[in-house]
Every structure is written in structure tokens, then in C-alpha cells.
C-alpha atoms as a PDB file:
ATOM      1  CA  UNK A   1     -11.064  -2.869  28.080  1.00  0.00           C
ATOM      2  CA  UNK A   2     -11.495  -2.789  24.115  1.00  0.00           C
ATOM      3  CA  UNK A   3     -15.276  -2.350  24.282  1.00  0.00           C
ATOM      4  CA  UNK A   4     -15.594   1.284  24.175  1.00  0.00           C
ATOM      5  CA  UNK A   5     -13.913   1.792  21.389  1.00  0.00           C
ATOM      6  CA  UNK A   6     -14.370  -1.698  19.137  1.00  0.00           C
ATOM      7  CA  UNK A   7     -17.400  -0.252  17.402  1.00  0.00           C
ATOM      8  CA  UNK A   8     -15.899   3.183  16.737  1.00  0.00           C
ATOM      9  CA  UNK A   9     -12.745   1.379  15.422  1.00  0.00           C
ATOM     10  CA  UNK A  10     -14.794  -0.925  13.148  1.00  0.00           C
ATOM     11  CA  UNK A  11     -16.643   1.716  11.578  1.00  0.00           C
ATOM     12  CA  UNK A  12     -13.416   3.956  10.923  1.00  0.00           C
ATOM     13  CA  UNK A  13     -12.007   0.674   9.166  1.00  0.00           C
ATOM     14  CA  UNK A  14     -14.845  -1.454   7.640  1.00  0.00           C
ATOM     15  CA  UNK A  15     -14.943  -2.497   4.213  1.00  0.00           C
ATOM     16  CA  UNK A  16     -16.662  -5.754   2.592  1.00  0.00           C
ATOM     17  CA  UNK A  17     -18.482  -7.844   4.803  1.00  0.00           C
ATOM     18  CA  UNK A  18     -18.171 -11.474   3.317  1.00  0.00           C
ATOM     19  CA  UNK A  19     -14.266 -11.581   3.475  1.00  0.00           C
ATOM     20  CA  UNK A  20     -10.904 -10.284   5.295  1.00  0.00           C
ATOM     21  CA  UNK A  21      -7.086 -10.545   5.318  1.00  0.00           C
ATOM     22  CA  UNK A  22      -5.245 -13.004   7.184  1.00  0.00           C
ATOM     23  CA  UNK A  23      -2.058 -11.987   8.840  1.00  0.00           C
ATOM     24  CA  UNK A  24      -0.145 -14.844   6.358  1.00  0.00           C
ATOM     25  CA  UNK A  25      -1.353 -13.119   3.488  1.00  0.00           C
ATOM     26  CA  UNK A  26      -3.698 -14.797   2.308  1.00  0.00           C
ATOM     27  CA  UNK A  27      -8.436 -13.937   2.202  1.00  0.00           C
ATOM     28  CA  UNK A  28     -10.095 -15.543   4.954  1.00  0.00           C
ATOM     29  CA  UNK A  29     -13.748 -16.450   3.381  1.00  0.00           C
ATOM     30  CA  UNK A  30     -15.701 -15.363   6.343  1.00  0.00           C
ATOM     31  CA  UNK A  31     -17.790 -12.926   7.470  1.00  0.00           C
ATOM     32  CA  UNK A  32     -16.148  -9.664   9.006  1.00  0.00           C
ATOM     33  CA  UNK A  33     -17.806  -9.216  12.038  1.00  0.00           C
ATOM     34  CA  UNK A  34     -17.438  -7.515  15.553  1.00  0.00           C
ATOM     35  CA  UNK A  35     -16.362 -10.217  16.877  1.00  0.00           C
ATOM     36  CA  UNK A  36     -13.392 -10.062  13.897  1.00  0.00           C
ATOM     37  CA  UNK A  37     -12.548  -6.945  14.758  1.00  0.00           C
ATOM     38  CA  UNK A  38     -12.602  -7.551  18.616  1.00  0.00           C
ATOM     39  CA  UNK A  39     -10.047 -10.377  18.029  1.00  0.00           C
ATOM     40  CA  UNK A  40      -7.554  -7.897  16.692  1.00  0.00           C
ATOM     41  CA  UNK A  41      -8.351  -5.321  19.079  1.00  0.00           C
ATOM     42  CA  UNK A  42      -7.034  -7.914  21.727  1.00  0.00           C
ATOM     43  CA  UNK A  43      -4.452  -9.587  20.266  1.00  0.00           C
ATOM     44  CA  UNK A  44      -5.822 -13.030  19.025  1.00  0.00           C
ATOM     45  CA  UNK A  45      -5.328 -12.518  15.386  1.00  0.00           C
ATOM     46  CA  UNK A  46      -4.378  -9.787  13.147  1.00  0.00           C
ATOM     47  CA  UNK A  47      -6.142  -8.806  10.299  1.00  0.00           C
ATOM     48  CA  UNK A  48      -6.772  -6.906   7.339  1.00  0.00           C
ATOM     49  CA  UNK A  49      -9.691  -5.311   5.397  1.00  0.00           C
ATOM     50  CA  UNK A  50     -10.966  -5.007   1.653  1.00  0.00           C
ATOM     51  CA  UNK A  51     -12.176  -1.727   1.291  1.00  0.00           C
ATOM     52  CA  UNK A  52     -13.843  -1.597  -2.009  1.00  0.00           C
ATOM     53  CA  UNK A  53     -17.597  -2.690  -1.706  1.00  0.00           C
ATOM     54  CA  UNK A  54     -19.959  -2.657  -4.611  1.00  0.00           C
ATOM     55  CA  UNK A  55     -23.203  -0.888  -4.652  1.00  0.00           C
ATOM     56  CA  UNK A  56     -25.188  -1.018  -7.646  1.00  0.00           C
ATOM     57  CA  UNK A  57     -22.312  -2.299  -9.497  1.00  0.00           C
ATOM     58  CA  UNK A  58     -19.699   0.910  -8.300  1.00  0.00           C
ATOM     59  CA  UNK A  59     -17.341   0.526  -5.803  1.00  0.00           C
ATOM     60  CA  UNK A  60     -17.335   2.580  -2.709  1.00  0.00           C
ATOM     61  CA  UNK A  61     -14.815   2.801   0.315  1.00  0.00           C
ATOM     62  CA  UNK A  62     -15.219   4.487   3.542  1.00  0.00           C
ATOM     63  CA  UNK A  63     -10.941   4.853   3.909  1.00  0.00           C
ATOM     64  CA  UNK A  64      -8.417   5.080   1.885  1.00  0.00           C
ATOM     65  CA  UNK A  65      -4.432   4.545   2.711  1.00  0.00           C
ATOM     66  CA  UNK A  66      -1.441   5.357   1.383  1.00  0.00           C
ATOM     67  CA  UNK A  67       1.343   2.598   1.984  1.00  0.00           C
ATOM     68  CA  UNK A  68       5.134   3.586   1.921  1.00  0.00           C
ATOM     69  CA  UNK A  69       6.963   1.026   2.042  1.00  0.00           C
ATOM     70  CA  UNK A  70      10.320   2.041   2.979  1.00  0.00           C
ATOM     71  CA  UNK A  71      11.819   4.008   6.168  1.00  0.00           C
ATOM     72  CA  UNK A  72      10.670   7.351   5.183  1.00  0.00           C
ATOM     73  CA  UNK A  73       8.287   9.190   7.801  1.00  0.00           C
ATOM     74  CA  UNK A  74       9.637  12.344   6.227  1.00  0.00           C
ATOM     75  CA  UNK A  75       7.781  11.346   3.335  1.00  0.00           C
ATOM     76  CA  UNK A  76       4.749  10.706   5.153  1.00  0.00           C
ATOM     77  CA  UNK A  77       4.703  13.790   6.762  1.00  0.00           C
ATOM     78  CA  UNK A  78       4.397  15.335   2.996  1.00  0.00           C
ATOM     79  CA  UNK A  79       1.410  13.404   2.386  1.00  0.00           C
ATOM     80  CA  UNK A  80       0.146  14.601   5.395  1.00  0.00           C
ATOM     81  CA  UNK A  81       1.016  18.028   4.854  1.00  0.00           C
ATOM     82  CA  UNK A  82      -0.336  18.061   1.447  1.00  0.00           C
ATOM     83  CA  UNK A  83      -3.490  17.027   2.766  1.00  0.00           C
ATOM     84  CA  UNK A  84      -3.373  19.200   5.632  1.00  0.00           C
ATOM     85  CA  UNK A  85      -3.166  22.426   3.204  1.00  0.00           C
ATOM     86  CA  UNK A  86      -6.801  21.791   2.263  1.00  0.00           C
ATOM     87  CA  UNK A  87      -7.908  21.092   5.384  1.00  0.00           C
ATOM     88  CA  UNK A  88      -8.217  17.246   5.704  1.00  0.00           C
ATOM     89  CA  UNK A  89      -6.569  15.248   8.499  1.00  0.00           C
ATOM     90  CA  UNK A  90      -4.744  12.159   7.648  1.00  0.00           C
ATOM     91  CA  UNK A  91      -3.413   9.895  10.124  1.00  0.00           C
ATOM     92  CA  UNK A  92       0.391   7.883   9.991  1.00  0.00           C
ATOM     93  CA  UNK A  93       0.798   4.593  11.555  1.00  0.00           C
ATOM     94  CA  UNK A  94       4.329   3.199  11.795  1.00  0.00           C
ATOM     95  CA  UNK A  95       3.418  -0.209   9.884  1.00  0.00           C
ATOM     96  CA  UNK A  96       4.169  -3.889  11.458  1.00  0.00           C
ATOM     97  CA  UNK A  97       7.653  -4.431  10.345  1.00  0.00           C
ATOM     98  CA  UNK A  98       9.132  -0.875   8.108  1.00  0.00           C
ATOM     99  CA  UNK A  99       7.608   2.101   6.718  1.00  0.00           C
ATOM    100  CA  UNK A 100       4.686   3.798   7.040  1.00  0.00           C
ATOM    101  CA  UNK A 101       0.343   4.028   6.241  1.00  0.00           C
ATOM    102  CA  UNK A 102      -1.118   7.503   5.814  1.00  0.00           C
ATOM    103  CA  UNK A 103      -4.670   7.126   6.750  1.00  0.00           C
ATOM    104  CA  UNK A 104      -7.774   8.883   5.797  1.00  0.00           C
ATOM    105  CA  UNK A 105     -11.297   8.459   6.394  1.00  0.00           C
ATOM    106  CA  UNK A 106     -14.520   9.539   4.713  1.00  0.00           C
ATOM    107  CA  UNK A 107     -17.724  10.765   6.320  1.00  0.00           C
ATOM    108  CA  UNK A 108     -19.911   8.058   4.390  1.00  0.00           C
ATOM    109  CA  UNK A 109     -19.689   5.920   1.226  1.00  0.00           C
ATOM    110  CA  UNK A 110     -17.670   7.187  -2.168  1.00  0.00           C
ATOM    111  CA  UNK A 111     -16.832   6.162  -4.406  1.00  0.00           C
ATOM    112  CA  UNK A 112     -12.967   3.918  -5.076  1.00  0.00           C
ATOM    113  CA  UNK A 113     -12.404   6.258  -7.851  1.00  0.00           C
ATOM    114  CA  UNK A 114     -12.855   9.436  -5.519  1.00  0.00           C
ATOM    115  CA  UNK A 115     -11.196   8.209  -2.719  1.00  0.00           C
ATOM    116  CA  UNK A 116      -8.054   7.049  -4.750  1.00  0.00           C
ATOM    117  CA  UNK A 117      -7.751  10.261  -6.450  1.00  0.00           C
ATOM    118  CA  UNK A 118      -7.848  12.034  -3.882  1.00  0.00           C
ATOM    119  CA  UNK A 119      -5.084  10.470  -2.695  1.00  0.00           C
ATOM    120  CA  UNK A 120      -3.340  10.576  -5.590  1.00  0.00           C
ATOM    121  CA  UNK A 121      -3.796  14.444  -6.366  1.00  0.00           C
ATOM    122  CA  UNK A 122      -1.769  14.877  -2.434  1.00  0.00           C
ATOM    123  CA  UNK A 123       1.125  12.786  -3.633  1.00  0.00           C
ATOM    124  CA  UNK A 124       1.036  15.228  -6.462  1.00  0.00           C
ATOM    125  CA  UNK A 125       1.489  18.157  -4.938  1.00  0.00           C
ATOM    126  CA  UNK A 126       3.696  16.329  -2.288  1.00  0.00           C
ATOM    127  CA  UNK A 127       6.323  15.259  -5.081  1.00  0.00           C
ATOM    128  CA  UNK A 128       6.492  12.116  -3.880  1.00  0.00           C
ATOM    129  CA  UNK A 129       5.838   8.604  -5.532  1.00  0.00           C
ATOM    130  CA  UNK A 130       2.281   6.935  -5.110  1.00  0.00           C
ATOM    131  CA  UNK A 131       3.554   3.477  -5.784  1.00  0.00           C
ATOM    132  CA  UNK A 132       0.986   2.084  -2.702  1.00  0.00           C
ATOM    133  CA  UNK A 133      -2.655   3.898  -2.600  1.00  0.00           C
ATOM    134  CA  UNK A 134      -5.155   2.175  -1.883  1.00  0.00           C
ATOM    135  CA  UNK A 135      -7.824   1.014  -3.248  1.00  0.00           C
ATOM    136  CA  UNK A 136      -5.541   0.147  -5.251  1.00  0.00           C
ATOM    137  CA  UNK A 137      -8.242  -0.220  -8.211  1.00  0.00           C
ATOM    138  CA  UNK A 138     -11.097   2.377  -8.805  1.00  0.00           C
ATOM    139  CA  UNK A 139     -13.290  -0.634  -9.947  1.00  0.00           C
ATOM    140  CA  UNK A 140     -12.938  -4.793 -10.189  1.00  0.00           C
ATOM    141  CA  UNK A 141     -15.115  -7.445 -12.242  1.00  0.00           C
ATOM    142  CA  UNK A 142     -17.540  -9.643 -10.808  1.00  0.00           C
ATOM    143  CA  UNK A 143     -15.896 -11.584  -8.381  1.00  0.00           C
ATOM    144  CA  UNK A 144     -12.959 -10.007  -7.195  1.00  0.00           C
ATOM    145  CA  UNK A 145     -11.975  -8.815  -3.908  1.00  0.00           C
ATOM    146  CA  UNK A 146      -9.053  -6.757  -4.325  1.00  0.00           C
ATOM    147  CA  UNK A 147      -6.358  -5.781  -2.310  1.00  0.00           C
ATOM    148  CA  UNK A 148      -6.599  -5.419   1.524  1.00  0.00           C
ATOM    149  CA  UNK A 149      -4.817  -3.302   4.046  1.00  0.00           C
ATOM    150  CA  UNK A 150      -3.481  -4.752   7.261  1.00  0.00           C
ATOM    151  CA  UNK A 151      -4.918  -2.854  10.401  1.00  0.00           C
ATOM    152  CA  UNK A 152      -3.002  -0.426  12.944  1.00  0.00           C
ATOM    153  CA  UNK A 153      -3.535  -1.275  16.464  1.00  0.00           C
ATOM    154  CA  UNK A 154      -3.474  -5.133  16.857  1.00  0.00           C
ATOM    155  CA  UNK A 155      -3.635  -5.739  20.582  1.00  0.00           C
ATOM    156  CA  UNK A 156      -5.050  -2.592  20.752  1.00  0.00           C
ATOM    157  CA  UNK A 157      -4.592  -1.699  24.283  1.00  0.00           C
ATOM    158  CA  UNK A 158      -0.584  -2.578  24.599  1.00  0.00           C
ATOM    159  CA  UNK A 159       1.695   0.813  24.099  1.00  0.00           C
ATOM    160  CA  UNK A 160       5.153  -0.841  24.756  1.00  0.00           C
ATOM    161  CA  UNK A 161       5.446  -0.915  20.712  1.00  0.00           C
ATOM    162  CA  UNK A 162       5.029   2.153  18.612  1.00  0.00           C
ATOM    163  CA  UNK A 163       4.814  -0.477  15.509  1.00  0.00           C
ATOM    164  CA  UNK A 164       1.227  -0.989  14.016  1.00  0.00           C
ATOM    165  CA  UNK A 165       0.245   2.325  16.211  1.00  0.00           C
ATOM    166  CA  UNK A 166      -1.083   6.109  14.665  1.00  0.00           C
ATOM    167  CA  UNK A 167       2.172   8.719  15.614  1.00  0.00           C
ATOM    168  CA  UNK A 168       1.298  12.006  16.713  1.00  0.00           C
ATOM    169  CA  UNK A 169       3.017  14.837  14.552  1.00  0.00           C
ATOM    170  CA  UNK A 170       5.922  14.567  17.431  1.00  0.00           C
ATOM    171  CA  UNK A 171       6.404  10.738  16.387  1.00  0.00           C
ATOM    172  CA  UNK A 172       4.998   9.270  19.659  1.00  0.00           C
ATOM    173  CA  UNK A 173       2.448   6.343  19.306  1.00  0.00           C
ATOM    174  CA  UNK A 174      -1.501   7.409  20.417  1.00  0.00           C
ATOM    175  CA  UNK A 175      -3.631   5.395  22.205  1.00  0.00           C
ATOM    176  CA  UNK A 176      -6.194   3.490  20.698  1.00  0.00           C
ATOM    177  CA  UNK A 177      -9.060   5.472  22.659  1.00  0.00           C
ATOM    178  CA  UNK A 178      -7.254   9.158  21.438  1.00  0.00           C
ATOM    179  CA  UNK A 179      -6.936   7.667  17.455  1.00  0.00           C
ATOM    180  CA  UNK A 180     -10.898   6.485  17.280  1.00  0.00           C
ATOM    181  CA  UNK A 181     -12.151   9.779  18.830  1.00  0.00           C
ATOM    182  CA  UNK A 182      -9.722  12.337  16.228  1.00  0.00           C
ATOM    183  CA  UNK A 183     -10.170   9.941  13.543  1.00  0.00           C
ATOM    184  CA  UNK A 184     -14.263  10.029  14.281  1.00  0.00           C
ATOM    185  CA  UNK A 185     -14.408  13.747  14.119  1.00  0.00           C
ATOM    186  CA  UNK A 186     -11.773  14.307  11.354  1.00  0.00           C
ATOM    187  CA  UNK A 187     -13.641  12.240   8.811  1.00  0.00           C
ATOM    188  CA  UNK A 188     -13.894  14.199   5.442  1.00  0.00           C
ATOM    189  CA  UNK A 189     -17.145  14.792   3.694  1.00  0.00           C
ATOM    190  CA  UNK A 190     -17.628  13.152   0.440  1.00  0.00           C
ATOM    191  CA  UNK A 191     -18.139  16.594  -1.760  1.00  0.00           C
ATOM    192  CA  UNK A 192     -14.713  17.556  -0.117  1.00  0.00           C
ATOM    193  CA  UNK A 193     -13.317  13.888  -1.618  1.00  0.00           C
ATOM    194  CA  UNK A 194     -14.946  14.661  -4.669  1.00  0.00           C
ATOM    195  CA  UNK A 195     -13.700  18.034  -5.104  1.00  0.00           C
ATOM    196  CA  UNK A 196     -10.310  17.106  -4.435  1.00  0.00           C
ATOM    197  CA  UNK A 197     -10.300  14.325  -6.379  1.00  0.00           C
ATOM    198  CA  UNK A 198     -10.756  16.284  -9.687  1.00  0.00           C
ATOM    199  CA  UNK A 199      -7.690  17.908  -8.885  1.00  0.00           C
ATOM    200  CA  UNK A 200      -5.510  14.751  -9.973  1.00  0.00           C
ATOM    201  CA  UNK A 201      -3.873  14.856 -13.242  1.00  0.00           C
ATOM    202  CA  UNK A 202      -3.610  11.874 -14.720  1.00  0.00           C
ATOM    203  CA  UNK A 203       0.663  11.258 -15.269  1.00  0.00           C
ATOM    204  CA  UNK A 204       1.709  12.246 -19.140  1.00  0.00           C
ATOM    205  CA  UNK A 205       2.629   8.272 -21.005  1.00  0.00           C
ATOM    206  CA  UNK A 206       6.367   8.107 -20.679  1.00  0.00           C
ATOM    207  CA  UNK A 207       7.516   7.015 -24.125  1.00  0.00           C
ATOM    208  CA  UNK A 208      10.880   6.515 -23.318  1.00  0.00           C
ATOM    209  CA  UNK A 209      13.200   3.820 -25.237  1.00  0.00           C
ATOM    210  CA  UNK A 210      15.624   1.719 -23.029  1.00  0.00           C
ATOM    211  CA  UNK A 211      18.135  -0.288 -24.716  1.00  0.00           C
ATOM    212  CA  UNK A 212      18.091  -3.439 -23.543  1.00  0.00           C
ATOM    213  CA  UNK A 213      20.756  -4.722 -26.318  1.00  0.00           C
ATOM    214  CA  UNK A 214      23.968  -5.704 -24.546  1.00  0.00           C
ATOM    215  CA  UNK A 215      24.845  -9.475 -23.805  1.00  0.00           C
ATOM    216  CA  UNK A 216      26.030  -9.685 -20.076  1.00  0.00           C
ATOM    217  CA  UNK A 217      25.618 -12.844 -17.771  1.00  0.00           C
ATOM    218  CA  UNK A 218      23.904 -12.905 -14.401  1.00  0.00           C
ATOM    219  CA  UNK A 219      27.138 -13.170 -12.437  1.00  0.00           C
ATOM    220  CA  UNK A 220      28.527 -10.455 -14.087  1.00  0.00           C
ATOM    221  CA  UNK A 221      25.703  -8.192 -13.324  1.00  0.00           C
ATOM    222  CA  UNK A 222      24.856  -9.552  -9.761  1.00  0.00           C
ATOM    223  CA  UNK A 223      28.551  -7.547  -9.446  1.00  0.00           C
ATOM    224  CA  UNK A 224      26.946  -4.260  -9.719  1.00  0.00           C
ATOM    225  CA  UNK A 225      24.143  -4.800  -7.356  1.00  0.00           C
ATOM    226  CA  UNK A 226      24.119  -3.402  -4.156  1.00  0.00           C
ATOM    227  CA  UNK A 227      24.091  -5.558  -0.952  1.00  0.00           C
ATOM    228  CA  UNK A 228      19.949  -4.658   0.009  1.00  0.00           C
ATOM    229  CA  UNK A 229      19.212  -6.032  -3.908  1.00  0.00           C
ATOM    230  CA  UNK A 230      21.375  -9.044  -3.492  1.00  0.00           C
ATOM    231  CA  UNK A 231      19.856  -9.812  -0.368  1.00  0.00           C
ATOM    232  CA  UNK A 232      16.028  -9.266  -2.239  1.00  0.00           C
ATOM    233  CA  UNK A 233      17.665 -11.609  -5.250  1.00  0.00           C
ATOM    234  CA  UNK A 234      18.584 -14.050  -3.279  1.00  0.00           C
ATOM    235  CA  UNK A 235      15.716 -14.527  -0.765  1.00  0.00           C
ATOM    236  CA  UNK A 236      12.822 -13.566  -2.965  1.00  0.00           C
ATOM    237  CA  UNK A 237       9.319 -12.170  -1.301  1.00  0.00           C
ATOM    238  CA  UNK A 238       8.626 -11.135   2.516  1.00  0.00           C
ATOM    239  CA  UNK A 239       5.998 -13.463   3.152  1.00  0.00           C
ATOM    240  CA  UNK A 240       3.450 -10.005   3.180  1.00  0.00           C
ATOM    241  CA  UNK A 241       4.838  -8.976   0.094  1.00  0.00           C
ATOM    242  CA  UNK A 242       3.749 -10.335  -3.760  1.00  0.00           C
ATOM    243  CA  UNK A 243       6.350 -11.614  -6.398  1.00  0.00           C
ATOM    244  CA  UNK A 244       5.935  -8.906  -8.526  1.00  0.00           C
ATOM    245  CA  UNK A 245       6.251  -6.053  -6.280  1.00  0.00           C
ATOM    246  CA  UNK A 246       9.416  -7.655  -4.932  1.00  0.00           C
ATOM    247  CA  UNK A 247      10.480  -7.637  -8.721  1.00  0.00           C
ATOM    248  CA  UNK A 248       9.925  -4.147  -8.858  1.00  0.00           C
ATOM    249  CA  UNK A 249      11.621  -3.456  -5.647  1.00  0.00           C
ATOM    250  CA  UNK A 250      14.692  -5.650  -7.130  1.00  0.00           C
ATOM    251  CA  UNK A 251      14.255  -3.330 -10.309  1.00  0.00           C
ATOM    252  CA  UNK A 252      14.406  -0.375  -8.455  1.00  0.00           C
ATOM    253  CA  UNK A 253      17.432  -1.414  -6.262  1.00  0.00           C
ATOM    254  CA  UNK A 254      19.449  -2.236  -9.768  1.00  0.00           C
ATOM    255  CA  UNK A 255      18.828   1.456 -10.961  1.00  0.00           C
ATOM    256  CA  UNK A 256      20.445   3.059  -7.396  1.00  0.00           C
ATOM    257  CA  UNK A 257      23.284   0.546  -8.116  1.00  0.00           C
ATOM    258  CA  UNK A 258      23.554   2.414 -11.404  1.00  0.00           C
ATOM    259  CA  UNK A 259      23.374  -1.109 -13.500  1.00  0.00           C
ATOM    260  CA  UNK A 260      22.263  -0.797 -17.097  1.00  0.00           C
ATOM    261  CA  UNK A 261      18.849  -1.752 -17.983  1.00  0.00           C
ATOM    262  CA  UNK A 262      20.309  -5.124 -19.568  1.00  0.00           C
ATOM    263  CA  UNK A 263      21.776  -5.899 -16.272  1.00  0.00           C
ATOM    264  CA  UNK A 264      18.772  -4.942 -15.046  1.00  0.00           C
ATOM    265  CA  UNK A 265      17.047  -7.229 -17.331  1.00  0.00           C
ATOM    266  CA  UNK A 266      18.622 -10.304 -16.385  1.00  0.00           C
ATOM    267  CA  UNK A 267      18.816  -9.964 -13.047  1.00  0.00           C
ATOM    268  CA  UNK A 268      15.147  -9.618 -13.058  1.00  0.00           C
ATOM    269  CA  UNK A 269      15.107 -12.724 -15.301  1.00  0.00           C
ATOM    270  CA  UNK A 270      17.091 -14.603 -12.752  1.00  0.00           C
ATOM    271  CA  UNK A 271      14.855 -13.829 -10.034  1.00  0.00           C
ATOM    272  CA  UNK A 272      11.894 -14.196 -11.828  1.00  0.00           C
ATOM    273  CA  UNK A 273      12.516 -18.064 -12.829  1.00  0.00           C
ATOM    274  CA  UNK A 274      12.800 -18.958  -8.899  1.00  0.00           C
ATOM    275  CA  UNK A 275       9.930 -16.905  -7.896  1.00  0.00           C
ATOM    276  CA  UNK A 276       8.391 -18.275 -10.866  1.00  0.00           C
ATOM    277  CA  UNK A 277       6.008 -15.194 -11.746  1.00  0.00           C
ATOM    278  CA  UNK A 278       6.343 -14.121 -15.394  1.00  0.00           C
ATOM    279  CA  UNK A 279       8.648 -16.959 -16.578  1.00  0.00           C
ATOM    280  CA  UNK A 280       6.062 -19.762 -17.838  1.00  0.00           C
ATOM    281  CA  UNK A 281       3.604 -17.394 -19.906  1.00  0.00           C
ATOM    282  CA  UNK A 282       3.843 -16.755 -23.380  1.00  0.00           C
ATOM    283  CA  UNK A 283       4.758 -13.050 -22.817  1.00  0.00           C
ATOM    284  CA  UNK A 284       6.880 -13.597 -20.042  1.00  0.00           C
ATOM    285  CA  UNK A 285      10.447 -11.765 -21.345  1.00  0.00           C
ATOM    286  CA  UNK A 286       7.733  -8.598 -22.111  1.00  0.00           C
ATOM    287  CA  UNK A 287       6.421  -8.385 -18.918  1.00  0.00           C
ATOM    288  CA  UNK A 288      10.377  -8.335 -17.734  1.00  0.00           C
ATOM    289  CA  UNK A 289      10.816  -5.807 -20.463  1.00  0.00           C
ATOM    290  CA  UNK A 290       8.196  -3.373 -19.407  1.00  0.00           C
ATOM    291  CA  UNK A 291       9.009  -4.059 -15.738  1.00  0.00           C
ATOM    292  CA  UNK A 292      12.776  -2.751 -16.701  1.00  0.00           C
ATOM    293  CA  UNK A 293      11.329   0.213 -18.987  1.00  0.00           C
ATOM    294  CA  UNK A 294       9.036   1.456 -15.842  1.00  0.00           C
ATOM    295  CA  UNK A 295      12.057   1.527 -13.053  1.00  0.00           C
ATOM    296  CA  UNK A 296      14.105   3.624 -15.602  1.00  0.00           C
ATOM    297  CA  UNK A 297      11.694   5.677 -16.615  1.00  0.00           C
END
């Protein structure tokens, strides 16, 4: 029975009010309601939440998340770890399909900026990249949503499937009634947010200078690329996943095939014409530029 623990769940996880994610990808214009989040709970549909909401024109959150998107619960468990060290409890979800979320949740309203930096300060001192936090933003302009974050326990009450389920630190999935009572009394007061968000540093501007000189054709370079960034080159974006995170994610796999940043470049190019991203604007071959500067730097 979800009912004992749909209202503890919703207020771990809500966010704005007047929209939410669809499992497609895509904003469902509708009011998030209990009823919403009962739906997931049982299995009808998944879905995500928004977390920044304005008030008095700054955005505040009530969770933040930290989305790796690759294999790596090793990883998580550094984010975790780092956390742990100054005494706030995070919580790892094996996500629907690969990788991981690191959860954490606050005692009332902060601020985007607070909660993000926080965040940001335990990949820090993990040593490990923070290429997902969310919010992703620490403010937006009139009008915009954001980005939302796909919920753990859809059809809440089923435990054949670790997937889309918090892992205790021996990698078994928790029940759904054991998550919303730890997560309830773990939340994290907002002057210990605060506090550790002025530890972040922001990262020193990388000024480095990549050649992207050398003719070389797309078959030629395609030669270099491993199998896992052919296979991203050829079939383009997950449906969950953006065009231009799926260019960096080809960009990245080019640089661990040791290619050069000009076949780099126009592998990027390639892909970018059928995804059709950067290719039409006037700036297009920059963005690809900077996209290729920022993988090899």
C-alpha cells in the first residue's frame, strides 16, 4: 500500500508546482499533485521534478542531485563520502537504465545557488568531475523551468529491480518505506548548506590553446574512434539524453581514443549536422570549437 509513505515521498522530492517531467523527455504543463506523485509510486507513469522554484524572484530547492552518468558507483561512493566527512547523508539510487544519482535533501527552502554549491564543493574534495549537479542553474529568467530530475522508486512497492531504487552502502536496493523514513530524518539544515556551500572554489579559466589546424576527413578519423563512440556517432541521442550532451559524450569518447582535436573536430561536425544542433546558426563551427577545447582541456 503506497499511502503511508506518498506524502513523505512527495515532500522529500517536490519542486515547482505548475509543471513536471514526462518519462519521454519532454514538461508536462500540469499541476504536480499527490495524485502525480501517487501515479509513480504505483507504477502508472514515471516522472520527474523541477526543483528550482522562485520566491521573490530567487530560486530555492528543497533537493539537490548529483547525476553520474556512467557505470561508476565507486564514484558515487566518493560523493557520498565527501559528504559524509561533514556530517551530511546523501543517498545513491542506481538510475533507470546506467549510472548513478547521489541524493540530498534540505530541511526547508534554500536557495539553487546554496544547494548547488554545496554539491559542488563535495565533488571537490572528492576529485571527481561534476559534469551533472543539479539544479543545474543557480537562477533562470522569467519563464523558464529548467532542468528536471527523473524520480527513484517508480512502482514504488516492487523490489525485484534494484534499478530506479536508493542502495544501501552494501549495494542492496531499500525499500521505499526504509528510504522516506532515513531520508526524513537525514535532511540537512539550511545554515549547514550554506556553510558548506562557501567552501566551493570556483574552477581557475583554463586558457589552454588546441590546435585545431590539420585537414583530415571524417572517414579517416571515424578510424581512430573507439567502438562505444562509433556506436554514439552513429545512433545519435538516448531518447533521455539532449543533443549536446551526447556531443560532449562523443567528444569525450574521441579524447580516450587518443584522436587529435581536429579529428575530434570533425567528427563532432559530422554528428552535429544529423543531430542538427549547432550546424544552422551563425556561430555554429565555434560552438564545435569550444565544445573540442573543453573535452581536451
Amino acid at each position: 500500500m503506497i499511502e503511508p509513505y506518498m506524502y513523505g515521498f512527495s515532500t522529500l522530492f517536490r519542486g515547482r508546482g505548475d509543471v513536471y517531467g514526462h518519462e519521454e523527455g519532454r514538461c508536462v504543463k500540469e499541476p504536480l499533485n499527490h495524485e502525480i506523485f501517487r501515479q509513480h509510486l504505483e507504477g502508472v507513469q514515471a516522472i520527474g521534478v523541477y526543483p528550482m522554484v522562485p520566491v521573490n524572484g530567487v530560486h530555492h530547492v528543497v533537493w539537490g542531485c548529483s547525476d553520474i552518468d556512467i557505470e561508476d558507483l565507486a564514484g558515487a561512493r566518493k560523493i557520498q563520502s565527501a559528504l559524509r566527512a561533514v556530517q551530511v547523508e546523501s543517498f545513491i539510487e542506481r538510475s533507470r537504465s546506467k549510472g548513478y544519482h547521489v541524493w540530498v535533501f534540505a530541511e526547508e527552502l534554500v536557495t539553487a545557488s546554496a544547494m548547488r554549491r554545496m554539491l559542488l564543493a563535495a565533488h571537490q574534495v572528492a576529485e571527481y568531475p561534476a559534469t551533472e549537479v543539479n539544479p543545474k542553474q543557480e537562477t533562470l529568467a522569467s519563464g523558464q523551468y529548467g532542468n528536471y530530475v527523473r524520480l527513484p522508486y517508480f512502482n514504488g512497492l516492487d523490489m525485484s529491480d534494484s534499478h530506479r531504487r536508493i542502495l544501501d552502502d552494501d549495494g542492496n536496493a531499500i525499500s521505499l518505506a526504509n528510504f522516506v523514513e532515513l531520508a526524513l530524518a537525514n535532511r540537512i539544515p539550511t545554515k549547514v548548506i550554506e556553510h558548506l556551500a562557501g567552501l566551493w572554489r570556483e574552477p581557475a579559466r583554463n586558457h589552454t590553446v588546441i590546435d585545431m589546424g590539420e585537414t583530415v576527413g571524417v572517414k579517416e578519423a571515424l578510424a581512430h574512434l573507439s567502438p562505444l563512440g562509433k556506436v554514439i556517432w552513429r545512433d545519435g541521442p538516448l531518447p533521455s539524453k539532449d543533443r549536446s550532451t551526447t556531443l560532449a559524450k562523443l567528444g569525450h569518447e574521441c579524447v580516450r581514443s587518443s584522436m587529435t582535436p581536429s579529428e575530434t573536430k570533425v567528427v563532432l561536425q559530422d554528428a552535429d549536422r544529423r543531430w542538427g544542433k549547432y550546424h544552422l546558426r551563425p556561430n555554429g563551427e565555434l560552438e564545435i570549437d569550444k565544445l573540442v577545447v573543453r573535452v581536451f582541456s
